[in-house]
C-alpha atoms as a PDB file:
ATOM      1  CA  UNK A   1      20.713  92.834  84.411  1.00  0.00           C
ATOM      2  CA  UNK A   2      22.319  92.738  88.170  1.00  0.00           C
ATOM      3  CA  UNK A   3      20.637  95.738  90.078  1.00  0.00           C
ATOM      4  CA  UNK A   4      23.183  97.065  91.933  1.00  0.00           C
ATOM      5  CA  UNK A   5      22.798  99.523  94.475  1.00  0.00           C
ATOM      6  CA  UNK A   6      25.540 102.969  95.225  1.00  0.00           C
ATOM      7  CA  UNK A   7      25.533 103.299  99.163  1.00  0.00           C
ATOM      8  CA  UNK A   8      27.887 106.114  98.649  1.00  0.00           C
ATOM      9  CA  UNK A   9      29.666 107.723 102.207  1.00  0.00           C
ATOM     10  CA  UNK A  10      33.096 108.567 104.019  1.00  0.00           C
ATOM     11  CA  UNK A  11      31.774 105.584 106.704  1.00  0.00           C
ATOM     12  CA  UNK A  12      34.095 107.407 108.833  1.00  0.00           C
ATOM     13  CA  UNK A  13      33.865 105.062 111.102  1.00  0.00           C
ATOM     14  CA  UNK A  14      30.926 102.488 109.423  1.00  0.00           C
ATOM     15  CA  UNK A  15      28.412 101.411 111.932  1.00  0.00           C
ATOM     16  CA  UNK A  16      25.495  99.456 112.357  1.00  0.00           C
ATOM     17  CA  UNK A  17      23.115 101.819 111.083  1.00  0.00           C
ATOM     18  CA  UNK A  18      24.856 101.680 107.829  1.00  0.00           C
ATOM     19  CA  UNK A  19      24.956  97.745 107.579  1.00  0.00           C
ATOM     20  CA  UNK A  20      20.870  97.989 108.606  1.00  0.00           C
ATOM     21  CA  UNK A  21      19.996 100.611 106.340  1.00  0.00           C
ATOM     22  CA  UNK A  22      21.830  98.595 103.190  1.00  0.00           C
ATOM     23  CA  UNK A  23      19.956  95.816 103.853  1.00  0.00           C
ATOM     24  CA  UNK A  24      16.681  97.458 104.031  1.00  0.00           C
ATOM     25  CA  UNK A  25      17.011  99.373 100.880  1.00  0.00           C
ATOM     26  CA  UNK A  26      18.335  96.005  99.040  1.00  0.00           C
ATOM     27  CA  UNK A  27      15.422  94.656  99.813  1.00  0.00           C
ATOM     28  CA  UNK A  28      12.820  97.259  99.648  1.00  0.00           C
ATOM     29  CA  UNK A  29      13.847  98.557  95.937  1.00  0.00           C
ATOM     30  CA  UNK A  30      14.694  95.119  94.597  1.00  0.00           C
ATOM     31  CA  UNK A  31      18.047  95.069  94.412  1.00  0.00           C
ATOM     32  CA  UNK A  32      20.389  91.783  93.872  1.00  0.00           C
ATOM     33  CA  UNK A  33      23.327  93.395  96.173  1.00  0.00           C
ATOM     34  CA  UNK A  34      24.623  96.970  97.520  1.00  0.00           C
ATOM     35  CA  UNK A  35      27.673  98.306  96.739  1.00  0.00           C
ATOM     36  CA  UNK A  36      29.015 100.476  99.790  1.00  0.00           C
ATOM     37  CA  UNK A  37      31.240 103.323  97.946  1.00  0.00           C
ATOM     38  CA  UNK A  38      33.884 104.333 100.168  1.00  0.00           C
ATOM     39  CA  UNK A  39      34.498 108.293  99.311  1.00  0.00           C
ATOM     40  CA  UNK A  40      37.892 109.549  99.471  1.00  0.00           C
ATOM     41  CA  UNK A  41      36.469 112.932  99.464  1.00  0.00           C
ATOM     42  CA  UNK A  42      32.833 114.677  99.420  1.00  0.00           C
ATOM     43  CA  UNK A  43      33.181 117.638  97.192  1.00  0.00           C
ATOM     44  CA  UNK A  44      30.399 119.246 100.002  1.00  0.00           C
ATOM     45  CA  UNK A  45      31.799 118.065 103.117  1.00  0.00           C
ATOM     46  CA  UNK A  46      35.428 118.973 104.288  1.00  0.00           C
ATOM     47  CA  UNK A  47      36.515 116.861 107.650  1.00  0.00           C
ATOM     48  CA  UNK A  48      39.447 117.400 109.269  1.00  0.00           C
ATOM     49  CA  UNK A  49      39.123 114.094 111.300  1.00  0.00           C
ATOM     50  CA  UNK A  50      38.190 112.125 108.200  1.00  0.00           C
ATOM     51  CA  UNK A  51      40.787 109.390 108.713  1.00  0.00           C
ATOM     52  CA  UNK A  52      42.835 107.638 105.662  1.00  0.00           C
ATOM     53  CA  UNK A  53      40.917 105.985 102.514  1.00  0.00           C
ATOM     54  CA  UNK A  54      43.030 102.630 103.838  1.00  0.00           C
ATOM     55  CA  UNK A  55      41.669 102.468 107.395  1.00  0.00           C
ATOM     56  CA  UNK A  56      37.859 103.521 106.857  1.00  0.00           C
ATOM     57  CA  UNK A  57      38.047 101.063 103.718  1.00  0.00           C
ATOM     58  CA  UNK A  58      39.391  98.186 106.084  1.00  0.00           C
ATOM     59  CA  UNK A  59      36.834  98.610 108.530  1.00  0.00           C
ATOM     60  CA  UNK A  60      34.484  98.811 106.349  1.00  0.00           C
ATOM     61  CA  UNK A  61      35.330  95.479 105.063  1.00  0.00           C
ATOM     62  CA  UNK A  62      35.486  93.719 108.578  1.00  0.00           C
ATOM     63  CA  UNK A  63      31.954  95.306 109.142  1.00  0.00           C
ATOM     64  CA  UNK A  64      30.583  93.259 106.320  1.00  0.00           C
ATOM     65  CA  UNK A  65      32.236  90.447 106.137  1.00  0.00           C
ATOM     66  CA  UNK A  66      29.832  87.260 106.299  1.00  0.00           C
ATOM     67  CA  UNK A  67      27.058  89.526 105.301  1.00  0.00           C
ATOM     68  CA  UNK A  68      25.400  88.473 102.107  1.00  0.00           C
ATOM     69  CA  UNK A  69      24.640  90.903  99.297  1.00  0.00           C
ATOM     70  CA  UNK A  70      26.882  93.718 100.454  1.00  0.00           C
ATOM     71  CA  UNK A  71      29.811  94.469  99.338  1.00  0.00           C
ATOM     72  CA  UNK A  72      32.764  97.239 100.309  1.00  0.00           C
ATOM     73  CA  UNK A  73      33.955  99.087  97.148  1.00  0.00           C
ATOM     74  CA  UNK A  74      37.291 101.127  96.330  1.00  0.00           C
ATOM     75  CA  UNK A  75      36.267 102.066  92.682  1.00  0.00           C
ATOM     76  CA  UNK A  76      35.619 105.906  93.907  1.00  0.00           C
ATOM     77  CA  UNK A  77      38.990 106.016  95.135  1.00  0.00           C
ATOM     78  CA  UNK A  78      40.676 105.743  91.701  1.00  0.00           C
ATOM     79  CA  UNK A  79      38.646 107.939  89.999  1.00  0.00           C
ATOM     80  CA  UNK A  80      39.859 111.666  89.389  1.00  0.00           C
ATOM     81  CA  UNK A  81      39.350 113.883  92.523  1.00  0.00           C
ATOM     82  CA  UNK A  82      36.704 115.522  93.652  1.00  0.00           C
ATOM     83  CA  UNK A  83      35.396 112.642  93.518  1.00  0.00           C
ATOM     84  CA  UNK A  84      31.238 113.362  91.963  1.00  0.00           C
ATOM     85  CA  UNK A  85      28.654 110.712  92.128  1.00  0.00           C
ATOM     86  CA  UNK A  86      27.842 111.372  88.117  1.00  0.00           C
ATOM     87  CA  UNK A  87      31.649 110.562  87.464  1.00  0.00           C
ATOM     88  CA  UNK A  88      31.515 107.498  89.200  1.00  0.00           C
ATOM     89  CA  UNK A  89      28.288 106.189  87.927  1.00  0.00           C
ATOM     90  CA  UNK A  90      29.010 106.911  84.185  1.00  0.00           C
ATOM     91  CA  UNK A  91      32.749 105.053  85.367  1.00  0.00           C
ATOM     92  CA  UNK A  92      30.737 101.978  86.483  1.00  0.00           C
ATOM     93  CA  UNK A  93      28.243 101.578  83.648  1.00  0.00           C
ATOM     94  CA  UNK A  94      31.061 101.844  81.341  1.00  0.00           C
ATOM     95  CA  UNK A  95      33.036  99.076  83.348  1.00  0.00           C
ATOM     96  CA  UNK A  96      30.257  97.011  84.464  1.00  0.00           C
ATOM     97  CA  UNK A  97      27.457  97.472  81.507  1.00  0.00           C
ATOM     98  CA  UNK A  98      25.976  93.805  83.367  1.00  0.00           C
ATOM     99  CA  UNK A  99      24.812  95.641  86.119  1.00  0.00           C
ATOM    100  CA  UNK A 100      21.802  98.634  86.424  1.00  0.00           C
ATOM    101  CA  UNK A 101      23.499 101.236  88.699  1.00  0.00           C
ATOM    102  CA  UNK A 102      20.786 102.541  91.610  1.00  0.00           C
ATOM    103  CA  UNK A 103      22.044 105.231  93.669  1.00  0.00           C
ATOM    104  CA  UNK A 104      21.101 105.489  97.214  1.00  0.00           C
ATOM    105  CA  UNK A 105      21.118 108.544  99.003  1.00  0.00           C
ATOM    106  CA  UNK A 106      19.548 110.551 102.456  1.00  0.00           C
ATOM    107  CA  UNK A 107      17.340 112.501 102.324  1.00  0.00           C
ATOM    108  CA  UNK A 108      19.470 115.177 104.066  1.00  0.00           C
ATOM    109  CA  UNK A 109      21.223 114.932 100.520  1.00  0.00           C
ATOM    110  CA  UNK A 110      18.383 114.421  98.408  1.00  0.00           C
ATOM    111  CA  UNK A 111      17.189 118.225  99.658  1.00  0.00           C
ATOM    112  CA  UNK A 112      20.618 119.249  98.431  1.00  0.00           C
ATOM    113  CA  UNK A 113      20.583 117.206  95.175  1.00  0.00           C
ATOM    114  CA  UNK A 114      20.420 120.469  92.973  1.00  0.00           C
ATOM    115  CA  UNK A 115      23.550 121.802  93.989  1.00  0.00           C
ATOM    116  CA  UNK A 116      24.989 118.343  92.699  1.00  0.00           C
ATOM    117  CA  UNK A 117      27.199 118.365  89.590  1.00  0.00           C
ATOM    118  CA  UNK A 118      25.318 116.989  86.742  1.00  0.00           C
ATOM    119  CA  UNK A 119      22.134 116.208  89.168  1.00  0.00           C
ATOM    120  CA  UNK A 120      19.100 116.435  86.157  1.00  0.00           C
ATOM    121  CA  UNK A 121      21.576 114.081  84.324  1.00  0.00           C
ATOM    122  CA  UNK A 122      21.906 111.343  86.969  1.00  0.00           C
ATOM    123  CA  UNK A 123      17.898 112.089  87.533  1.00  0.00           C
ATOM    124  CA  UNK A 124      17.384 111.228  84.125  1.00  0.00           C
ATOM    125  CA  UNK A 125      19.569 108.507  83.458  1.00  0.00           C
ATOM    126  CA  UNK A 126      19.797 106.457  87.089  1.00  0.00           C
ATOM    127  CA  UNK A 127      17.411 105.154  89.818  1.00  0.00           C
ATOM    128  CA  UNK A 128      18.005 107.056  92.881  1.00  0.00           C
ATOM    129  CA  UNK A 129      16.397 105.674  96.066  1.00  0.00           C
ATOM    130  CA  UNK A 130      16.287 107.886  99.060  1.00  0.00           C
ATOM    131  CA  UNK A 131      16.255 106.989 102.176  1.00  0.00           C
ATOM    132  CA  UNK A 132      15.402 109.149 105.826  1.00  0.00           C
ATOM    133  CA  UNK A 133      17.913 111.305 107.797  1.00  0.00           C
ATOM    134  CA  UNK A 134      15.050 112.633 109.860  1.00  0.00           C
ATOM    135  CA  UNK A 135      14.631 112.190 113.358  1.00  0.00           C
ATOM    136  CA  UNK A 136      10.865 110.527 113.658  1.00  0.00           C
ATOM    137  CA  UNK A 137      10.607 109.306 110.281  1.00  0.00           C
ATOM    138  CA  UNK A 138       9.753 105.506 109.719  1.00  0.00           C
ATOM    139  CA  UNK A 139      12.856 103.766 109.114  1.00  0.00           C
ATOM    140  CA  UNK A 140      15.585 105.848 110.848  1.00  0.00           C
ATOM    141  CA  UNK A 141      18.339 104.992 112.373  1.00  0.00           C
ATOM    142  CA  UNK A 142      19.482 106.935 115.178  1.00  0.00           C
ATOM    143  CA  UNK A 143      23.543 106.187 115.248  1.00  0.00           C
ATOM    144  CA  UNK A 144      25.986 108.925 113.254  1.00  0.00           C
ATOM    145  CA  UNK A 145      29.667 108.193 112.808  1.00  0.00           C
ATOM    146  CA  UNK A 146      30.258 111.813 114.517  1.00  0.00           C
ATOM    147  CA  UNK A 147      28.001 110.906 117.701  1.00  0.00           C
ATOM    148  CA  UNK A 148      30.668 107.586 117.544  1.00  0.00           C
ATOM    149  CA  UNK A 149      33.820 109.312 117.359  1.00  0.00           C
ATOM    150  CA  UNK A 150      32.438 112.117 119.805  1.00  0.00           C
ATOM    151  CA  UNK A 151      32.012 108.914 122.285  1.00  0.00           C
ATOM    152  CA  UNK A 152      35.653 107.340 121.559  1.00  0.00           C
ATOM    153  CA  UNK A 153      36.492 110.663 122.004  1.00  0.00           C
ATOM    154  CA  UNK A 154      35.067 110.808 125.424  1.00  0.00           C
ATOM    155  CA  UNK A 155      35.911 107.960 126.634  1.00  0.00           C
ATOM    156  CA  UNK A 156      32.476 106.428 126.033  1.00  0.00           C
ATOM    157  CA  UNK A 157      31.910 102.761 124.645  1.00  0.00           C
ATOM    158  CA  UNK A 158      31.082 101.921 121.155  1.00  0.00           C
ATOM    159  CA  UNK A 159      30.572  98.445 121.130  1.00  0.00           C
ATOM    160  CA  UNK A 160      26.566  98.587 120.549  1.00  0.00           C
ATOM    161  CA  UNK A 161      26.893 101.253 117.804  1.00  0.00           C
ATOM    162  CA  UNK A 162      29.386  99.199 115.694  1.00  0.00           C
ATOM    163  CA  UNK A 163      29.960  95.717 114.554  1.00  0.00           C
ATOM    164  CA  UNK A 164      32.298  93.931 117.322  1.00  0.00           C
ATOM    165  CA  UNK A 165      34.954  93.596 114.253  1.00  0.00           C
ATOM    166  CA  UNK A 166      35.445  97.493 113.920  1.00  0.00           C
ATOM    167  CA  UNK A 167      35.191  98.128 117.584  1.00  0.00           C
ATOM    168  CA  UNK A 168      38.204  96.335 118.283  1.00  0.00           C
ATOM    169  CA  UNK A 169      40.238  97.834 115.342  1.00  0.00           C
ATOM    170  CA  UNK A 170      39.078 101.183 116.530  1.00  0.00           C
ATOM    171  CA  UNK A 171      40.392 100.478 119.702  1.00  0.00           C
ATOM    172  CA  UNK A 172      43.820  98.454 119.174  1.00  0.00           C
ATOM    173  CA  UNK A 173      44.777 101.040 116.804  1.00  0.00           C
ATOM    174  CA  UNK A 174      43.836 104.580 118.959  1.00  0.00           C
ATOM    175  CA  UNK A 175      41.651 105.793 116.237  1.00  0.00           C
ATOM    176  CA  UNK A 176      39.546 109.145 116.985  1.00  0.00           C
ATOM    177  CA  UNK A 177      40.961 108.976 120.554  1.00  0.00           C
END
């Protein structure tokens, strides 16, 4: 059984935090590779600057390429809409019954997980690994894709916060200016 792990977010724009924080988990819960689950929509979050599923899934891409055991994902995206995180995982144990599914969430969502649809179902039937959101905690990473396009934004440089790869796409392309 591959033990796969759901990094589930709009990555809106990805950064380095997100690329750390995969790698970390994949390694502290045991897992052969993380899937990162690019969401065409959060059924709790509505963005008006959320840019299109095609650019944050490209970026995405050029943020991991050459990095082993991650991989970007699409699957969400064809799914019916809202998109919810039971939906998918049922989807991909269905599709991929080769693989356990371990879902990976913060644990500014994990104190919402109750309000999820179908959450004492995926508690019951998946692994869910949690990870901090907290300011202090052991672990954290202090970069947010807002504080990033709040930056571009402003004017401000990105280059540390992102892979060099997505930087430049961000860039040649205007995005979030």
């Amino acid at each position: 059984m591959i033990r796969t792990g759901i990094f589930g977010g709009s990555f809106n724009p990805i950064h380095n935090g997100h690329i750390s924080l995969a790698l970390q988990l994949k390694e502290k819960a045991g897992l052969d590779e993380v899937w990162l689950m690019v969401s065409p929509q959060n059924p709790l979050k509505q963005s008006s600057d959320l840019l299109d599923n095609e650019k944050r899934l490209h970026m995405a891409r050029l943020a991991v390429e050459g990095v082993e055991g991650i991989t970007v994902s699409d699957y969400e995206m064809h799914l019916p809409r809202p998109s919810y995180t039971w939906n998918t995982l049922e989807a991909l144990s269905k599709n991929y019954p080769e693989r356990q599914f371990v879902l990976m969430i913060g644990g500014d969502n994990w104190a919402l997980f109750d309000k999820w649809y179908r959450a004492d179902d995926i508690r019951q039937k998946y692994e869910i690994t949690v990870y901090t959101r907290t300011p202090g905690d052991p672990g954290f990473i202090d970069l947010s894709s807002t504080d990033i396009r709040q930056r571009i934004h402003q004017g401000k440089g990105i280059r540390r916060m992102v892979p060099k790869a997505v930087a430049d796409y961000i860039k040649e392309n205007g995005l979030y200016a």
